[in-house]
N, C-alpha and C. Protein backbone atom coordinates (compact mmCIF):
# COMPACT_ATOMS: atom_id res chain seq x y z
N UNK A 1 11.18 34.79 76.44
CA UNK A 1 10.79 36.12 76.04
C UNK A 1 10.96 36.28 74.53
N UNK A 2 10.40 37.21 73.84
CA UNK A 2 9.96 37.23 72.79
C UNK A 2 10.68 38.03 72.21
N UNK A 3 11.81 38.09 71.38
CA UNK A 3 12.40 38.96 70.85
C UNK A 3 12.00 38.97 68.94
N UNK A 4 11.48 40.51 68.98
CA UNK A 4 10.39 40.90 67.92
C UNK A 4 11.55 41.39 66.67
N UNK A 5 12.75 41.69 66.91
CA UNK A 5 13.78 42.14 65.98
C UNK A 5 14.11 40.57 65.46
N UNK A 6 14.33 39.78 66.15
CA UNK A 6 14.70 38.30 65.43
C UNK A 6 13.74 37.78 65.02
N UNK A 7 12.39 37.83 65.84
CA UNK A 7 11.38 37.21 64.15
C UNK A 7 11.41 37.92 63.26
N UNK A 8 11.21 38.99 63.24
CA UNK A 8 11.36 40.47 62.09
C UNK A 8 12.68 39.53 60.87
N UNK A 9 13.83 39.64 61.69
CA UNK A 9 14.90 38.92 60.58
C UNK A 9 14.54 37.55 60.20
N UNK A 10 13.95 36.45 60.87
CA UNK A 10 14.02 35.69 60.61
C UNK A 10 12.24 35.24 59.28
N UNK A 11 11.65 36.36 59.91
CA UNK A 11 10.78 36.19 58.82
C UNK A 11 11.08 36.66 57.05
N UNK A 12 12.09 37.89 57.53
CA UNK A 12 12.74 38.28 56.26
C UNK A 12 12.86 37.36 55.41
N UNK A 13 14.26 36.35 56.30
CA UNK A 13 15.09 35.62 55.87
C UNK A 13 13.91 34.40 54.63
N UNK A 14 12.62 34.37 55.61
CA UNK A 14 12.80 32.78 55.01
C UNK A 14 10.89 33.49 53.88
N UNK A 15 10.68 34.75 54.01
CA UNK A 15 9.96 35.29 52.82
C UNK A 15 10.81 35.06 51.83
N UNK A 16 11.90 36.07 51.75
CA UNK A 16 12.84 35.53 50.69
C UNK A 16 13.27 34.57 49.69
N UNK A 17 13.53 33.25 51.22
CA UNK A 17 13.57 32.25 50.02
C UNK A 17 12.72 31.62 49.64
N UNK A 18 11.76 31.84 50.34
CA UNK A 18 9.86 31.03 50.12
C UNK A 18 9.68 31.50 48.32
N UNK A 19 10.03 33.01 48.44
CA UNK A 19 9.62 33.80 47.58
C UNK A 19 8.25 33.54 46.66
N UNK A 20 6.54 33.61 47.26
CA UNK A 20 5.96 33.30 46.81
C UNK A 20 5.16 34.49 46.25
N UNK A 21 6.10 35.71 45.94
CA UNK A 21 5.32 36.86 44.54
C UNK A 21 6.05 36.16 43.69
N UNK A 22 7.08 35.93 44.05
CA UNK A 22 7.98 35.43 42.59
C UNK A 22 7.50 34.14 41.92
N UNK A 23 6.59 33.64 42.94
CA UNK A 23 6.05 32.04 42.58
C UNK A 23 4.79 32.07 41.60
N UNK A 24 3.76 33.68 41.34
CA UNK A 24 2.64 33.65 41.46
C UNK A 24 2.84 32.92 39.84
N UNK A 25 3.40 33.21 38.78
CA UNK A 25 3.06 32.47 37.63
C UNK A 25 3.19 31.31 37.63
N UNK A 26 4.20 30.65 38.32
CA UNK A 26 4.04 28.90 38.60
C UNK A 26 2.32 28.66 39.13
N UNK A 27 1.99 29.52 40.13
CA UNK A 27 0.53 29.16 40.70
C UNK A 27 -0.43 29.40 39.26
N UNK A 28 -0.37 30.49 39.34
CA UNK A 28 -1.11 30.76 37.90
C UNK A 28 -1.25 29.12 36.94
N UNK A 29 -0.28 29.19 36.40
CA UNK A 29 0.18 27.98 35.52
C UNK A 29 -0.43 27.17 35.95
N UNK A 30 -0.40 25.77 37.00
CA UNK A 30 -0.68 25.10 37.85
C UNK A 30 -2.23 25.17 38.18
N UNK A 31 -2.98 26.20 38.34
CA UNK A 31 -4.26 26.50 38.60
C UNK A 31 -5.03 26.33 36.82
N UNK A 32 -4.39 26.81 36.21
CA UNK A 32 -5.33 26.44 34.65
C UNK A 32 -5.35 25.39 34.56
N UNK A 33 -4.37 24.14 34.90
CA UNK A 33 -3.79 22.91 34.23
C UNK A 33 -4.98 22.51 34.96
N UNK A 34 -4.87 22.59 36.56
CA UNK A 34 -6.10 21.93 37.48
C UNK A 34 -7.32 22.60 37.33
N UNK A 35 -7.49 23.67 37.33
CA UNK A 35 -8.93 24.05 37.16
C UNK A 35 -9.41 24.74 38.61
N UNK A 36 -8.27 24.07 39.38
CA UNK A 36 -8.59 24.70 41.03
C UNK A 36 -7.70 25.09 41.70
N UNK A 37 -7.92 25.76 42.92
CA UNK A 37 -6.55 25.57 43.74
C UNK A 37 -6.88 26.23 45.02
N UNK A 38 -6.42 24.53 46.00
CA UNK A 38 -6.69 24.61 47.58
C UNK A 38 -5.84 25.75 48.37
N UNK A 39 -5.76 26.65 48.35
CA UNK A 39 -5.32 27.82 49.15
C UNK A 39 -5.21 27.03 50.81
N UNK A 40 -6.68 26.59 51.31
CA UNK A 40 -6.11 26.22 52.71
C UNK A 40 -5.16 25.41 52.92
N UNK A 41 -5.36 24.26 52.05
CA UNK A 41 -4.94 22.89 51.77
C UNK A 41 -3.29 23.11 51.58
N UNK A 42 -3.00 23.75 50.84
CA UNK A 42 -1.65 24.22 50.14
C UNK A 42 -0.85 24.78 51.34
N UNK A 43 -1.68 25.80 51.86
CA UNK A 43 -1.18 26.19 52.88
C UNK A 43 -0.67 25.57 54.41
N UNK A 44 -1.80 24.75 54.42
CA UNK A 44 -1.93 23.84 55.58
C UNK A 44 -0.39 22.70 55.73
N UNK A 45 -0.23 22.08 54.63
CA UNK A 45 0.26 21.17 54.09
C UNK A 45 1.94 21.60 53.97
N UNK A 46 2.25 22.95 53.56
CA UNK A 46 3.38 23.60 53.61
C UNK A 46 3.73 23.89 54.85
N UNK A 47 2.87 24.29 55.80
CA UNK A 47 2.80 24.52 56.96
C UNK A 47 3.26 23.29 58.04
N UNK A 48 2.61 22.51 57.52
CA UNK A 48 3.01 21.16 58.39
C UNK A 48 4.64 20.86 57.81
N UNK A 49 4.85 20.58 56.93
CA UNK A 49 6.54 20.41 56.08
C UNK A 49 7.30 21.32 56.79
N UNK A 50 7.08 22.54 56.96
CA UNK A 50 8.09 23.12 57.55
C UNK A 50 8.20 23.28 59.02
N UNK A 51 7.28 23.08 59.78
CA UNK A 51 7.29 22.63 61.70
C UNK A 51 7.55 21.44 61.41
N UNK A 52 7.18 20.44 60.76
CA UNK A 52 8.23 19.61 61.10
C UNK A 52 9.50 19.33 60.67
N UNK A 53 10.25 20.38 59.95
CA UNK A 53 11.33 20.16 59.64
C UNK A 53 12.45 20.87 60.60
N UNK A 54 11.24 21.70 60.69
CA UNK A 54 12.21 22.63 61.67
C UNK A 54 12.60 22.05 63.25
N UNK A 55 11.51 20.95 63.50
CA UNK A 55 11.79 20.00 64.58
C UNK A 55 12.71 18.93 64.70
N UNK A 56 12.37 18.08 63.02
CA UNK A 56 13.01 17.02 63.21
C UNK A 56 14.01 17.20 61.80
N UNK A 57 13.68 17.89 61.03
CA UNK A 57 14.62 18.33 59.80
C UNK A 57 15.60 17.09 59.69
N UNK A 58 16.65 17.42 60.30
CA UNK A 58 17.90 16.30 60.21
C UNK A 58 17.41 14.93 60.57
N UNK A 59 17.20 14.76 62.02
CA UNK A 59 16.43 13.68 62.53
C UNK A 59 15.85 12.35 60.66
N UNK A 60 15.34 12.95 60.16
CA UNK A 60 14.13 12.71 59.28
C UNK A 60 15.79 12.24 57.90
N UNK A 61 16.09 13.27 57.99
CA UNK A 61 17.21 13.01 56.64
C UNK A 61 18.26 11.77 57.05
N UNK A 62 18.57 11.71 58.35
CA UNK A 62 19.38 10.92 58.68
C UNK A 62 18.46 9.62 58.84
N UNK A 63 17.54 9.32 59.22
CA UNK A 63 16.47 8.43 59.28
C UNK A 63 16.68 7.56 58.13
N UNK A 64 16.74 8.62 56.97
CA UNK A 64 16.81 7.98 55.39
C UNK A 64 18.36 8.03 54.18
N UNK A 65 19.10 8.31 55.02
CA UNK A 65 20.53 7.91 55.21
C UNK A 65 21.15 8.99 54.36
N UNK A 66 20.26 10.71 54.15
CA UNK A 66 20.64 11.55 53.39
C UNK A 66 21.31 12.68 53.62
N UNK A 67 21.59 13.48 53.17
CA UNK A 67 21.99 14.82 53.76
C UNK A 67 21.94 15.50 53.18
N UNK A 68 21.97 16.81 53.52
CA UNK A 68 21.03 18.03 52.92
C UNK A 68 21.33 18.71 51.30
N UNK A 69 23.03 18.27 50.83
CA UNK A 69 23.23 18.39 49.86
C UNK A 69 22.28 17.60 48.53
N UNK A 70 22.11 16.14 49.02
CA UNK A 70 21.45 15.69 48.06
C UNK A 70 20.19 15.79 47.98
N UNK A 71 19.05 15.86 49.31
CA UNK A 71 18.17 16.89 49.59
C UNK A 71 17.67 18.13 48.56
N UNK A 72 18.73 18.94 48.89
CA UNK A 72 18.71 20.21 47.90
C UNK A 72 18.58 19.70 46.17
N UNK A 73 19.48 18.78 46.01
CA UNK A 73 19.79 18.56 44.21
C UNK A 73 18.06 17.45 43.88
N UNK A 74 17.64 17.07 45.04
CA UNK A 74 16.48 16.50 44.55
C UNK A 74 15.74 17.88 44.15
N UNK A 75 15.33 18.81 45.13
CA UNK A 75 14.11 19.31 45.38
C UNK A 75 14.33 20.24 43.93
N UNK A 76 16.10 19.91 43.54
CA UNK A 76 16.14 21.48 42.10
C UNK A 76 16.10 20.86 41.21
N UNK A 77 15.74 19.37 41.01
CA UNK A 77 15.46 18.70 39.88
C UNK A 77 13.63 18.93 39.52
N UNK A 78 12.90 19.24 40.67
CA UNK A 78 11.47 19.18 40.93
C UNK A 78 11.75 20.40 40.11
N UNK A 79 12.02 21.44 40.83
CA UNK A 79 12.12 22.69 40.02
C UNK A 79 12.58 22.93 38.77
N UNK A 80 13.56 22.43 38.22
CA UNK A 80 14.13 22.29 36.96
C UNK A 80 12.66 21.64 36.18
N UNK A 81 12.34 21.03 36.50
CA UNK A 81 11.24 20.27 35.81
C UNK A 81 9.88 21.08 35.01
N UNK A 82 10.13 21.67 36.64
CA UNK A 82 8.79 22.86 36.41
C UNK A 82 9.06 23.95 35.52
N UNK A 83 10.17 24.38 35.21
CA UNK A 83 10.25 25.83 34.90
C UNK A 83 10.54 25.22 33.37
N UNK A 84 10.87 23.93 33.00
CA UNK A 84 10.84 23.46 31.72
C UNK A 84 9.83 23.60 31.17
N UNK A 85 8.66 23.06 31.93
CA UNK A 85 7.43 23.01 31.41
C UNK A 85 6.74 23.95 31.33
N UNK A 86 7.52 25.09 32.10
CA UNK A 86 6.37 26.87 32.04
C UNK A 86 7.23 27.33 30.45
N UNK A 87 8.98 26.79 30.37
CA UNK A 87 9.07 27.66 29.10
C UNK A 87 8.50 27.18 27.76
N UNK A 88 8.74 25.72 27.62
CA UNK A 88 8.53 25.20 26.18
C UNK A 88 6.95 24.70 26.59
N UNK A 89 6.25 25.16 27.54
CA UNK A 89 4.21 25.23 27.22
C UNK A 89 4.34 23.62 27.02
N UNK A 90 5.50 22.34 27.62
CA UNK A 90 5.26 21.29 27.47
C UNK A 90 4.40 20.68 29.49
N UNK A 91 3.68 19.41 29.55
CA UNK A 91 2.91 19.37 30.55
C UNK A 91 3.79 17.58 31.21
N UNK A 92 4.81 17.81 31.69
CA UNK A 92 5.57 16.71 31.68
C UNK A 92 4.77 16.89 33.77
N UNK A 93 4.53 17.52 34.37
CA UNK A 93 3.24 16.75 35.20
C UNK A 93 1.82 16.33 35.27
N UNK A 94 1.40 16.18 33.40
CA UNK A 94 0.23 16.43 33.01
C UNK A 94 -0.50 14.80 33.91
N UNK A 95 -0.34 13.70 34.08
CA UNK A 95 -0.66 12.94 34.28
C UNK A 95 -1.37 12.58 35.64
N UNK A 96 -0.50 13.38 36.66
CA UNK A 96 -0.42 13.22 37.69
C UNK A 96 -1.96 14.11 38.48
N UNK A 97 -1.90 15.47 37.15
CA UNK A 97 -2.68 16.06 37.55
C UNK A 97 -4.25 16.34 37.02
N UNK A 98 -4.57 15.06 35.91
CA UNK A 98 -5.31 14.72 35.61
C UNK A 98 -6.48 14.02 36.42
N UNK A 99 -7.89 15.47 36.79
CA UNK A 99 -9.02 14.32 37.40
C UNK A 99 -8.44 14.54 39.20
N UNK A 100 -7.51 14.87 39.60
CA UNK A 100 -6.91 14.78 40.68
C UNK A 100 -6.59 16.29 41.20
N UNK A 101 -7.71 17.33 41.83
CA UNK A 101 -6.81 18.24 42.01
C UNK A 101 -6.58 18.57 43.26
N UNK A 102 -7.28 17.92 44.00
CA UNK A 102 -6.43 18.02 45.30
C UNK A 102 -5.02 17.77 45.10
N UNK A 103 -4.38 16.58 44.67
CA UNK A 103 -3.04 16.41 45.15
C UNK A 103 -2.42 17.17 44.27
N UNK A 104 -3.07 17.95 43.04
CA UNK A 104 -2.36 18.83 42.20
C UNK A 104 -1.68 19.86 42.24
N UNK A 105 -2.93 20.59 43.65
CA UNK A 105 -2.57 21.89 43.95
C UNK A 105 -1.68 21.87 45.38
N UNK A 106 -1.39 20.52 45.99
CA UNK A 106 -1.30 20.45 47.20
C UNK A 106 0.57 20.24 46.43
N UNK A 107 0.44 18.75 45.75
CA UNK A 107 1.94 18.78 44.85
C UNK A 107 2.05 19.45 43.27
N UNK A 108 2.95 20.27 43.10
CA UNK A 108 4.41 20.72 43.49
C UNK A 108 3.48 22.03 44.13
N UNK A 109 3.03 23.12 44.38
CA UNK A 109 3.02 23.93 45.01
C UNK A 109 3.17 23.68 46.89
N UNK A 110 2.79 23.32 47.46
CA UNK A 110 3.22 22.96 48.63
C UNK A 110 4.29 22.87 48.81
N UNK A 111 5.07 21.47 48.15
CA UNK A 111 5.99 21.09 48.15
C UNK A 111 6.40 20.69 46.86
N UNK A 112 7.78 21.03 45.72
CA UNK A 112 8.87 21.64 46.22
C UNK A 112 8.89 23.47 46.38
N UNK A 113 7.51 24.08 45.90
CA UNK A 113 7.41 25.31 44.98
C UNK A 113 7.51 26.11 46.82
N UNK A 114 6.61 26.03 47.58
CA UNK A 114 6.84 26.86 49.14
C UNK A 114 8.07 26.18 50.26
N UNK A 115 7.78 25.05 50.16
CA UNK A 115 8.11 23.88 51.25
C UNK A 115 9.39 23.59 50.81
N UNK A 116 10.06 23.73 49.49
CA UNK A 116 10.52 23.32 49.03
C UNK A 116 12.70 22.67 49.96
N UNK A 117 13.41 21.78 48.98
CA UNK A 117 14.79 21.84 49.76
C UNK A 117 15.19 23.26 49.96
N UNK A 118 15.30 24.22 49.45
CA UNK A 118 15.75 25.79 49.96
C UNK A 118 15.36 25.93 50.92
N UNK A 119 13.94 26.05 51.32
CA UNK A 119 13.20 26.50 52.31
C UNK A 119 13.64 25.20 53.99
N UNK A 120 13.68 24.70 53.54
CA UNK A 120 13.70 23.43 54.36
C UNK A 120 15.13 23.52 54.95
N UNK A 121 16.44 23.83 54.02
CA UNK A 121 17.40 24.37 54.26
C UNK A 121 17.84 25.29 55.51
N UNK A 122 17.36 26.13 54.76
CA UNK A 122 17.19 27.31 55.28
C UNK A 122 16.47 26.97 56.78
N UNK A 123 15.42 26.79 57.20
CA UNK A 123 15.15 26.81 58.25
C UNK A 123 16.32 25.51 59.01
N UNK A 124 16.80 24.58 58.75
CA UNK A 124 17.48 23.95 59.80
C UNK A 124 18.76 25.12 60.05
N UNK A 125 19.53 26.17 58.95
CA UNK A 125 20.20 26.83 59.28
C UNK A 125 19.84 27.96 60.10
N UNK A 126 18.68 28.35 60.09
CA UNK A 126 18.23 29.75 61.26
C UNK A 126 17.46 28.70 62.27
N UNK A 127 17.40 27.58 62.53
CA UNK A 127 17.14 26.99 64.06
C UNK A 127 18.48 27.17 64.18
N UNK A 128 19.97 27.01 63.45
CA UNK A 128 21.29 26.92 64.75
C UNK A 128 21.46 28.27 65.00
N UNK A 129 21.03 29.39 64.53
CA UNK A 129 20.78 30.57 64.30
C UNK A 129 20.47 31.17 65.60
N UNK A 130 19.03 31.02 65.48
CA UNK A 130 18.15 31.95 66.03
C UNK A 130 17.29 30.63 66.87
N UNK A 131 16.36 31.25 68.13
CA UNK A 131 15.15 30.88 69.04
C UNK A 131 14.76 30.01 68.32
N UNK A 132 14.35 28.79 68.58
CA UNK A 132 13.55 27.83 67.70
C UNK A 132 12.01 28.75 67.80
N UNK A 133 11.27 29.46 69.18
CA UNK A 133 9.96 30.23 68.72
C UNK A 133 10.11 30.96 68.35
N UNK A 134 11.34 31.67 67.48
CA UNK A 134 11.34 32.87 66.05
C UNK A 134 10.72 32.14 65.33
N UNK A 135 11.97 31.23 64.78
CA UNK A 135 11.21 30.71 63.69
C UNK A 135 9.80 29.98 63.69
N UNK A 136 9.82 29.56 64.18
CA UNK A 136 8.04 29.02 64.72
C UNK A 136 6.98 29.98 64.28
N UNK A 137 7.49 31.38 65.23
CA UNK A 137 6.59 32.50 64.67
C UNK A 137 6.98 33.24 62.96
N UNK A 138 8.15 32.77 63.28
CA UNK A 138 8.17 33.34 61.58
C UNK A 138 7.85 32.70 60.22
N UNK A 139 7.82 31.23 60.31
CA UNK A 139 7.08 30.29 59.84
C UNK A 139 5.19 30.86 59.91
N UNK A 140 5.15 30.63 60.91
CA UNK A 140 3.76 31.51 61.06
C UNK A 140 3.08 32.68 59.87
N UNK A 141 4.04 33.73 59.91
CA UNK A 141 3.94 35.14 59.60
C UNK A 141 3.71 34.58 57.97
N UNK A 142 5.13 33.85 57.78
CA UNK A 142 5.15 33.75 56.45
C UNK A 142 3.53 32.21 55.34
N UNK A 143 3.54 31.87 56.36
CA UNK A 143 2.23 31.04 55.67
C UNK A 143 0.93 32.01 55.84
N UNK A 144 0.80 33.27 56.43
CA UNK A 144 -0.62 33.69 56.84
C UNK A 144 -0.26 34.36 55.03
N UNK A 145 1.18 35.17 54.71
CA UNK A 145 1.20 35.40 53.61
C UNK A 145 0.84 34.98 52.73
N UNK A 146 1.66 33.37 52.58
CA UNK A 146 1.40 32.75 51.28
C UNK A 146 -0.53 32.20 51.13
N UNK A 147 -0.84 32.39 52.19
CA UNK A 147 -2.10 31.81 52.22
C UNK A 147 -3.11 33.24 50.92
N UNK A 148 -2.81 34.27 51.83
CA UNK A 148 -3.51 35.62 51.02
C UNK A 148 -3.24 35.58 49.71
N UNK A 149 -1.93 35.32 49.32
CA UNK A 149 -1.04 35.65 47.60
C UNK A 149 -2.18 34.40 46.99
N UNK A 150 -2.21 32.83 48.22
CA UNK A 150 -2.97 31.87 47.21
C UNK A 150 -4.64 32.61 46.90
N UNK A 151 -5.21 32.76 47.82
CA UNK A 151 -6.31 33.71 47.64
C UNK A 151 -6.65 34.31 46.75
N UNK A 152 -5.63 35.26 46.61
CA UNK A 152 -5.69 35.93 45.70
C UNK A 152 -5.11 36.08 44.31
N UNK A 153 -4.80 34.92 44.00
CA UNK A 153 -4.39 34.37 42.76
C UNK A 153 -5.49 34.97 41.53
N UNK A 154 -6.88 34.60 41.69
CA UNK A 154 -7.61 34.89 40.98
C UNK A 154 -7.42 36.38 40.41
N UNK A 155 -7.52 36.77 41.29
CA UNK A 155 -7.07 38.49 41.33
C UNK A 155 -6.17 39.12 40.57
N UNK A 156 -5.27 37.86 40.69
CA UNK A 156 -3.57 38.35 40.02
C UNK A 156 -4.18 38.73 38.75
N UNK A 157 -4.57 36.94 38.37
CA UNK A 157 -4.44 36.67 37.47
C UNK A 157 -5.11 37.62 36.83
N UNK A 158 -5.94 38.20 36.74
CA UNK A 158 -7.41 39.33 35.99
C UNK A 158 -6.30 40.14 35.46
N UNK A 159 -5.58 40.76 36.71
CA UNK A 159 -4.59 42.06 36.57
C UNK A 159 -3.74 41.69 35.33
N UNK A 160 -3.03 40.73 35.41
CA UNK A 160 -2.28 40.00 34.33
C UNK A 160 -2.50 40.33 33.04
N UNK A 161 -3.57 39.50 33.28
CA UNK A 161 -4.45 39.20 31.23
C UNK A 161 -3.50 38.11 31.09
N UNK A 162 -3.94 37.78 29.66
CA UNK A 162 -3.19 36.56 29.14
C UNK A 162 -2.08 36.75 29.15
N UNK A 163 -1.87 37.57 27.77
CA UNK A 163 -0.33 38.23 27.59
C UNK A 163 0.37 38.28 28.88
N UNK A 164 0.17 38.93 29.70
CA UNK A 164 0.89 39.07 30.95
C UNK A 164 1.28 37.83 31.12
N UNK A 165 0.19 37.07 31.33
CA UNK A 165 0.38 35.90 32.73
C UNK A 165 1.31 35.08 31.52
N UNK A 166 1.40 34.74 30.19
CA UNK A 166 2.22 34.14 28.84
C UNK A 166 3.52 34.64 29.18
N UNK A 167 3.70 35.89 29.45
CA UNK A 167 5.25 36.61 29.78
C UNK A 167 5.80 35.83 30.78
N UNK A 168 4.75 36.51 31.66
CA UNK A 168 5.72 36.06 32.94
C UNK A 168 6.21 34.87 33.32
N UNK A 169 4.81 33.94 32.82
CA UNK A 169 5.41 32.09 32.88
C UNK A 169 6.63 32.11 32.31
N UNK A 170 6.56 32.53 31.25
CA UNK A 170 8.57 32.10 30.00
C UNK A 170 9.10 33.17 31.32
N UNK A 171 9.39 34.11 31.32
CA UNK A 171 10.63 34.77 32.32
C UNK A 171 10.42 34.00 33.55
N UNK A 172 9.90 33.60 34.21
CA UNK A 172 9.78 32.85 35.56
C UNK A 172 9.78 31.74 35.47
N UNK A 173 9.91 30.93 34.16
CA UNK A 173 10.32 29.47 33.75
C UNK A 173 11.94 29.42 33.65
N UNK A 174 12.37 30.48 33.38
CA UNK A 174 13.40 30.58 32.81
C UNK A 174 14.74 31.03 34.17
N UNK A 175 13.97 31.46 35.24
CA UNK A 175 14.36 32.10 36.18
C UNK A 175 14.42 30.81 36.88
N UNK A 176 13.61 30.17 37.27
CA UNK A 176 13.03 28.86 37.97
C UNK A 176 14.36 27.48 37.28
N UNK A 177 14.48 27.80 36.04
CA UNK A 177 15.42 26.84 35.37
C UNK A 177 16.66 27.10 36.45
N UNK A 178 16.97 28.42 36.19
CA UNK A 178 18.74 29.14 36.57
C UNK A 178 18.39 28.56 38.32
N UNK A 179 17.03 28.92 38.75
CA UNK A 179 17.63 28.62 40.12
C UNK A 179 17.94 27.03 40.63
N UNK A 180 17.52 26.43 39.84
CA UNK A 180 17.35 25.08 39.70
C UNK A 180 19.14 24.43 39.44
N UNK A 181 19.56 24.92 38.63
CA UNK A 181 21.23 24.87 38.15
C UNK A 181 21.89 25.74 39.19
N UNK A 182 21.56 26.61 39.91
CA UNK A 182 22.18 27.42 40.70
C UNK A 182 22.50 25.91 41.86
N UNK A 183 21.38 25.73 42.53
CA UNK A 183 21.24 24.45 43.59
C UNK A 183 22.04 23.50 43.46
N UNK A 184 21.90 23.25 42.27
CA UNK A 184 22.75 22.15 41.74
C UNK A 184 24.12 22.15 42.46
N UNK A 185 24.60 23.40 41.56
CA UNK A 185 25.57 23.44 41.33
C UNK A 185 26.62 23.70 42.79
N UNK A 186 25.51 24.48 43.75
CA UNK A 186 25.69 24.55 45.06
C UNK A 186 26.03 23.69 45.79
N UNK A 187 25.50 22.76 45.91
CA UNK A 187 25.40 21.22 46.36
C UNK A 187 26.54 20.24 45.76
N UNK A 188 26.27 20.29 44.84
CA UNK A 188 27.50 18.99 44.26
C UNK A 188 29.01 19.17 44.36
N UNK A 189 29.37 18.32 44.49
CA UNK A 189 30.90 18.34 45.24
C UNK A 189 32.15 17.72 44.29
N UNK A 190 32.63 18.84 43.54
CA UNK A 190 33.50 18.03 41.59
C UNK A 190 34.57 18.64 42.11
């Protein structure tokens, strides 16, 4: 049976840390560099990362002899990376995403920017939580979201203007840095 108050929380929970309004200038960013950006693809792809993590999550880490602490300090090095390159306007994934935009828009937005170790986290902690079909459905709820925000990126961006969308990259580079050292710092064991 379907209890609608625990997807309700559990979709909360993992909008939150998805947090993809807070993401839109990384997309922004990411979409000029490429020129495009797969909304289904992105979506699809995040979508798959997190049912199966939420299945085999551990399964998968232990497979590869890891655990979730070091997990996490990878996925905030991805991030650290990124929010470097939104403050100082340097393109240290310029290579990757050259000529290539499928895998551009698919990596880092998919994965670490939606999909990311937080998110991934997070859901093995609300499976010991909660119904594994909450989260299932709340996984759900939350990709029909991120799918619309990718959509509508274009949109943002208009609203923005330059200036805007220039702001917000440095404050959300800068934000993206701290959460990046936050993880870190979470994780490591001194």
């Amino acid at each position: 049976m379907l209890n609608f108050k625990e997807i309700l929380s559990v979709s909360l929970i993992l909008f939150s840390v998805i947090d993809i309004l807070g993401s839109i200038p990384v997309i922004i960013d990411l979409k000029k560099k490429t020129g495009a950006l797969q909304s289904g693809k992105v979506t699809l792809v995040a979508g798959l990362i997190m049912i199966a993590f939420l299945f085999l999550g551990e399964s998968i880490l232990h497979l590869f002899g890891l655990d979730t602490p070091s997990f996490a300090i990878a996925g905030a090095l991805v991030i650290f990376f990124l929010g470097l390159e939104m403050v100082l306007g340097i393109h240290l994934f310029k290579g990757e995403m050259n000529g290539n935009t499928g895998s551009a828009s698919i990596v880092p937005i998919a994965f670490p920017i939606i999909a990311g170790a937080g998110t991934m986290t997070t859901i093995l902690t609300l499976r010991a939580e909660f119904n594994q079909i909450s989260v299932l459905i709340a996984i759900c709820l939350n990709l029909l979201l991120i799918y619309l925000v990718l959509r509508a990126s274009n949109w943002i961006e208009k609203k923005l203007g330059v200036t805007g969308a220039d702001i917000l990259r440095k404050v959300f580079g800068v934000i993206l840095l701290a959460i990046a050292i936050k993880m870190v710092r979470t994780h490591i064991n001194i």
